[in-house]
Protein backbone atom coordinates (compact mmCIF):
# COMPACT_ATOMS: atom_id res chain seq x y z
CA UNK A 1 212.08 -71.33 182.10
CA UNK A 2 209.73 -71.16 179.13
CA UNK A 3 210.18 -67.33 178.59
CA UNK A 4 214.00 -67.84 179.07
CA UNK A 5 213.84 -70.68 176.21
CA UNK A 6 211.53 -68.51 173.97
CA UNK A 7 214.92 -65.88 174.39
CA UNK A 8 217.34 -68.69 173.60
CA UNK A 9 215.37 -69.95 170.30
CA UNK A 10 214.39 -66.24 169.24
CA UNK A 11 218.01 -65.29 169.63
CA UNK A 12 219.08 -68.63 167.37
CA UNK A 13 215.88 -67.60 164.71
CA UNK A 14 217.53 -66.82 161.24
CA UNK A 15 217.16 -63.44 160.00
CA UNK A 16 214.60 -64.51 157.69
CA UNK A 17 212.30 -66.12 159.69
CA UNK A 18 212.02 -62.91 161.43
CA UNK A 19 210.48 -61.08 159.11
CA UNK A 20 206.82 -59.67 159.36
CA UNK A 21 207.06 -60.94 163.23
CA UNK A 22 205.41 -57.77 165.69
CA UNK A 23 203.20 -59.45 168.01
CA UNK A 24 204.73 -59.03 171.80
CA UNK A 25 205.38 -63.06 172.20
CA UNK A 26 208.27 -62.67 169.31
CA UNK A 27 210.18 -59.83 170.99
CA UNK A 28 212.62 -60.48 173.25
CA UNK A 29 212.63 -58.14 175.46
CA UNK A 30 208.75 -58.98 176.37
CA UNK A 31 210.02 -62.38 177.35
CA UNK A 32 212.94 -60.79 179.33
CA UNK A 33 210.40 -58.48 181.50
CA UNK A 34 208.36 -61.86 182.04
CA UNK A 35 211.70 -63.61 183.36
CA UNK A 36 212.37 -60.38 185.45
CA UNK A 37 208.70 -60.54 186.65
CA UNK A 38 208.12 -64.24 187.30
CA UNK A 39 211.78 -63.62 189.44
CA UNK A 40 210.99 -60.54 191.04
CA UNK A 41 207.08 -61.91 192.36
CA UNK A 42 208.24 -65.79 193.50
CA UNK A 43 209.61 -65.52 196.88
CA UNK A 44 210.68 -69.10 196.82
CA UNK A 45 214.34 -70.03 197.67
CA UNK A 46 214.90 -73.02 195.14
CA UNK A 47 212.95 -70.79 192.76
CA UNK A 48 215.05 -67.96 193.38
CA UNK A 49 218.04 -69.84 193.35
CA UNK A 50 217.28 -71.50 189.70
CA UNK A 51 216.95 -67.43 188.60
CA UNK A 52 219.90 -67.03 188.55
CA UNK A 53 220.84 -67.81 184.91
CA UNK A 54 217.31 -67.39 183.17
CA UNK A 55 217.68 -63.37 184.93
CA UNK A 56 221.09 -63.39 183.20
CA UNK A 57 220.02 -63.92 180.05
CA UNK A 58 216.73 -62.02 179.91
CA UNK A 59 219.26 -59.08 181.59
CA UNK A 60 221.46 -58.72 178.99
CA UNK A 61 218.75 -57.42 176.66
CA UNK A 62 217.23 -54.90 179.33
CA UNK A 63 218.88 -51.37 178.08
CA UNK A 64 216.89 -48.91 180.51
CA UNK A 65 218.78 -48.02 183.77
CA UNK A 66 215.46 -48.52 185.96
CA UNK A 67 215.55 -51.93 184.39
CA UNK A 68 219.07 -52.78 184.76
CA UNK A 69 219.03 -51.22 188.58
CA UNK A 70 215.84 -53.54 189.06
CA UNK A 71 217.72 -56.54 187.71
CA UNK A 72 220.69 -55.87 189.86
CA UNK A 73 218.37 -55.47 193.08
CA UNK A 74 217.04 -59.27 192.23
CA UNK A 75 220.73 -60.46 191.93
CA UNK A 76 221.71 -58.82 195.17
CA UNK A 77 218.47 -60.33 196.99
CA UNK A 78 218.97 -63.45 195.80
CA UNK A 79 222.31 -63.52 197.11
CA UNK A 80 221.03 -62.09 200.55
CA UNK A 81 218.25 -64.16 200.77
CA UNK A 82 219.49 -68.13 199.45
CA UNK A 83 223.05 -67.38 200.47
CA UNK A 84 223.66 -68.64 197.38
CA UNK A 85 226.32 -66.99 195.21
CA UNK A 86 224.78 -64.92 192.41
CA UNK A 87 226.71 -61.59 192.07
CA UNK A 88 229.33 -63.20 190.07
CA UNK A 89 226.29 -62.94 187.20
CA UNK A 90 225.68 -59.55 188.25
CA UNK A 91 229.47 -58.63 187.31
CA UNK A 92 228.59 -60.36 184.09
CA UNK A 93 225.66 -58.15 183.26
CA UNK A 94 227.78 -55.18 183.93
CA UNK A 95 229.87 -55.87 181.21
CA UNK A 96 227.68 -56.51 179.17
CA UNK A 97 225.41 -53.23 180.43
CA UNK A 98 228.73 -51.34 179.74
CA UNK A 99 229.06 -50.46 183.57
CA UNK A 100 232.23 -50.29 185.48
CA UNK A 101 232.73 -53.36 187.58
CA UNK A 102 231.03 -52.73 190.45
CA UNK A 103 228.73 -50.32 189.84
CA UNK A 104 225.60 -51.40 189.70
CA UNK A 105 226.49 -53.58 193.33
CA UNK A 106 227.73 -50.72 194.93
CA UNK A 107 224.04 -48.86 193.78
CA UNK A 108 221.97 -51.84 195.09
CA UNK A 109 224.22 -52.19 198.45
CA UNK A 110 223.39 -48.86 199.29
């Protein structure tokens, strides 16, 4: 949760306070491959299960296919493995990827 927070504050940082910032810890998309590797290497159920939304949000700002197919994976194993419902984020991130709805579930579903 602390990498998905560090997205949510960077996100809300004003324009100006951004300025001059380069070090890794103040882009976002290092704390989005964190959230994506913290989720993809903790085979935990309740873990995986409270994924669901941090993966959404560190997803949206993933713009490599590999990434986005590797994101997609997570949300289909997640589903697979907690029975818990987490496509309906998937179909989320596909908007937001600019994918057709369904896409990216039919790829991982293979």
């Amino acid at each position: 949760l602390y990498h998905t927070a560090c997205i949510l504050l960077l996100e809300a940082r004003p324009p100006a306070a951004a300025a001059g910032l380069v070090s890794p810890p103040s882009s976002l998309v290092w704390h989005a491959r964190r959230v994506c590797g913290i989720s993809c290497t903790n085979p935990h159920k309740a873990s995986l299960i409270n994924a669901i939304q941090p993966l959404y949000v560190a997803g949206r700002l993933l713009t490599h296919p590999s990434e986005q197919l590797q994101v997609a994976r997570l949300f289909a194993m997640i589903d697979g493995t907690t029975g818990w419902g987490a496509l309906w984020r998937l179909r989320d991130l596909e908007a937001a990827w600019g994918y057709r709805p369904g896409e990216m579930l039919a790829r991982v579903c293979r």
